[in-house]
Protein backbone atom coordinates (compact mmCIF):
# COMPACT_ATOMS: atom_id res chain seq x y z
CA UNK A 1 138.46 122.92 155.28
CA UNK A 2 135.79 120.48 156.43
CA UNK A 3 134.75 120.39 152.70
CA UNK A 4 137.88 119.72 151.04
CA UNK A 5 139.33 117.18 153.28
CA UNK A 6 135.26 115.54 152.98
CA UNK A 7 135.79 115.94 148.49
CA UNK A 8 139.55 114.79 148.87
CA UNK A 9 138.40 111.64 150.88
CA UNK A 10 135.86 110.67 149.12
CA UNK A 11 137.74 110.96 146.58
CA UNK A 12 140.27 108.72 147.70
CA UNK A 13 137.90 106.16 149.05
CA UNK A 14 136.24 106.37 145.59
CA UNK A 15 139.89 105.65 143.71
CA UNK A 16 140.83 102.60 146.05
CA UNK A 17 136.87 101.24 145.16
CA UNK A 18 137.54 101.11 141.49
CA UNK A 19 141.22 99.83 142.13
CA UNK A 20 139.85 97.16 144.31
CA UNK A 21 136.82 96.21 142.05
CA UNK A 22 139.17 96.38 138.89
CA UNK A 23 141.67 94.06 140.83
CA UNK A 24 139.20 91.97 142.38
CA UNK A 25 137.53 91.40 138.52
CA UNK A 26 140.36 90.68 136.68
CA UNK A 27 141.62 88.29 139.57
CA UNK A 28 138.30 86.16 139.25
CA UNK A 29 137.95 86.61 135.41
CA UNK A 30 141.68 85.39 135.55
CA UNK A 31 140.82 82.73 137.93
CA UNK A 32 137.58 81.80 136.32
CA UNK A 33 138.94 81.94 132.94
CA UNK A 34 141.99 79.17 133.77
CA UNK A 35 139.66 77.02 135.73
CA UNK A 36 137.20 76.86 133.12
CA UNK A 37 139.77 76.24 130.64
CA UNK A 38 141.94 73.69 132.30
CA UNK A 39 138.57 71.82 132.92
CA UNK A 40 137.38 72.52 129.05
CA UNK A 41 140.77 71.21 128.15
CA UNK A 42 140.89 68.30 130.04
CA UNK A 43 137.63 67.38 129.37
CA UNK A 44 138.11 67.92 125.75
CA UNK A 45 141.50 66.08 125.92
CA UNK A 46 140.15 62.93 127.60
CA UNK A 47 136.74 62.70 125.40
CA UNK A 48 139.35 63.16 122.22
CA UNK A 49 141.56 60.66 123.30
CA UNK A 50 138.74 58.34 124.36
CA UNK A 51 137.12 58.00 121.26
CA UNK A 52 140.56 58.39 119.03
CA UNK A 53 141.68 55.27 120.94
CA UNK A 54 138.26 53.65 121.17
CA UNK A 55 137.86 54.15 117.04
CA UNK A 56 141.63 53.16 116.36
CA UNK A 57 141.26 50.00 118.91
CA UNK A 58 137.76 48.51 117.34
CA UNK A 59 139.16 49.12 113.69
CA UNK A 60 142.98 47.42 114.41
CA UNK A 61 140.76 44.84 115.98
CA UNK A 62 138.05 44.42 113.79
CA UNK A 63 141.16 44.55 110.85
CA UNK A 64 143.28 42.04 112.71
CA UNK A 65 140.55 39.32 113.35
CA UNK A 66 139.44 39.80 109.37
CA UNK A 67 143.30 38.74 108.18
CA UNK A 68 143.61 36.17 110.83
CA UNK A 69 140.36 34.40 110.11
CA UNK A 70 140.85 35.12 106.46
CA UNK A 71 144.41 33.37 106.56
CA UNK A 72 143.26 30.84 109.16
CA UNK A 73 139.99 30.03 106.70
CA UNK A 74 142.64 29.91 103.87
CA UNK A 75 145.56 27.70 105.45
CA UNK A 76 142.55 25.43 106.98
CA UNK A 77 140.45 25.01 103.57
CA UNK A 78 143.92 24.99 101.67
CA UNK A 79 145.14 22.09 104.31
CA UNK A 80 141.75 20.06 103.89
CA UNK A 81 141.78 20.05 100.21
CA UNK A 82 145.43 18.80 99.72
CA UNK A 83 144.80 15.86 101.88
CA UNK A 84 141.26 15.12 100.48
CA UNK A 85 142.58 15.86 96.89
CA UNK A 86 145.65 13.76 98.25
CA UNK A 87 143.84 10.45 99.38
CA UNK A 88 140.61 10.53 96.28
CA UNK A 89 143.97 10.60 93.98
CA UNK A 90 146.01 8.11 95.85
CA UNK A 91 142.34 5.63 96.18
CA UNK A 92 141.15 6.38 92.41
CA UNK A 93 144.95 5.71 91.19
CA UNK A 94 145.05 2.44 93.46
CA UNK A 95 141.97 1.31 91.68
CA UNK A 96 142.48 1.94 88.37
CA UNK A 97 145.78 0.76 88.79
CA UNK A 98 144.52 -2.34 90.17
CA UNK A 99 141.40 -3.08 87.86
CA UNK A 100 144.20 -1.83 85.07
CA UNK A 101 146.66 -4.57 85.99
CA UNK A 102 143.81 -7.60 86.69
CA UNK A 103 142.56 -7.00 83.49
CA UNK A 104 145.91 -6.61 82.05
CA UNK A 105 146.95 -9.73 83.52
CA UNK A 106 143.67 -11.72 82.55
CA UNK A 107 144.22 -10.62 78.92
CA UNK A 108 147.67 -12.17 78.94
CA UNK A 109 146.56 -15.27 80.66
CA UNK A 110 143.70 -16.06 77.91
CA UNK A 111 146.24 -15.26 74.97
């Protein structure tokens, strides 16, 4: 009697080990598994969206200054030559004008 009841407990104590160490297991593994990857994941995540937004921001910005000094250079150097092209035409035409009409008016006063 002493013998069964010693196999039959053991055996019982033996089943509830491996139940407890196969529930135990797969509640870390389970555990350990979701921690890691939430933190994988959110590590992953952040470092992705870092450099996506830190790539996307320097090229907008490096794309946005080029136009606006390009159209700032252009207005400006277009701006600069219509008013220096505007007064060297407005001086050359005064003085030939000018030398144009006193010689003009010299011809006509010797005739």
């Amino acid at each position: 009697f002493v013998r069964s009841f010693a196999r039959s407990f053991y055996s019982f104590v033996r089943s509830l080990a491996r139940s407890f160490v196969r529930s135990f297991v797969r509640s870390f593994v389970r555990s350990f598994v979701r921690s890691f990857v939430r933190s994988f994941v959110r590590s992953f995540v952040r470092s992705f969206v870092r450099s996506f937004v830190r790539s996307f921001v320097r090229s907008f910005v490096r794309s946005f200054v080029r136009s606006f000094v390009r159209s700032f250079v252009r207005s400006f150097v277009r701006s600069f030559v219509r008013s220096f092209v505007r007064s060297f035409v407005r001086s050359f035409v005064r003085s030939f004008v000018r030398s144009f009409v006193r010689s003009f008016v010299r011809s006509r006063a010797m005739s």
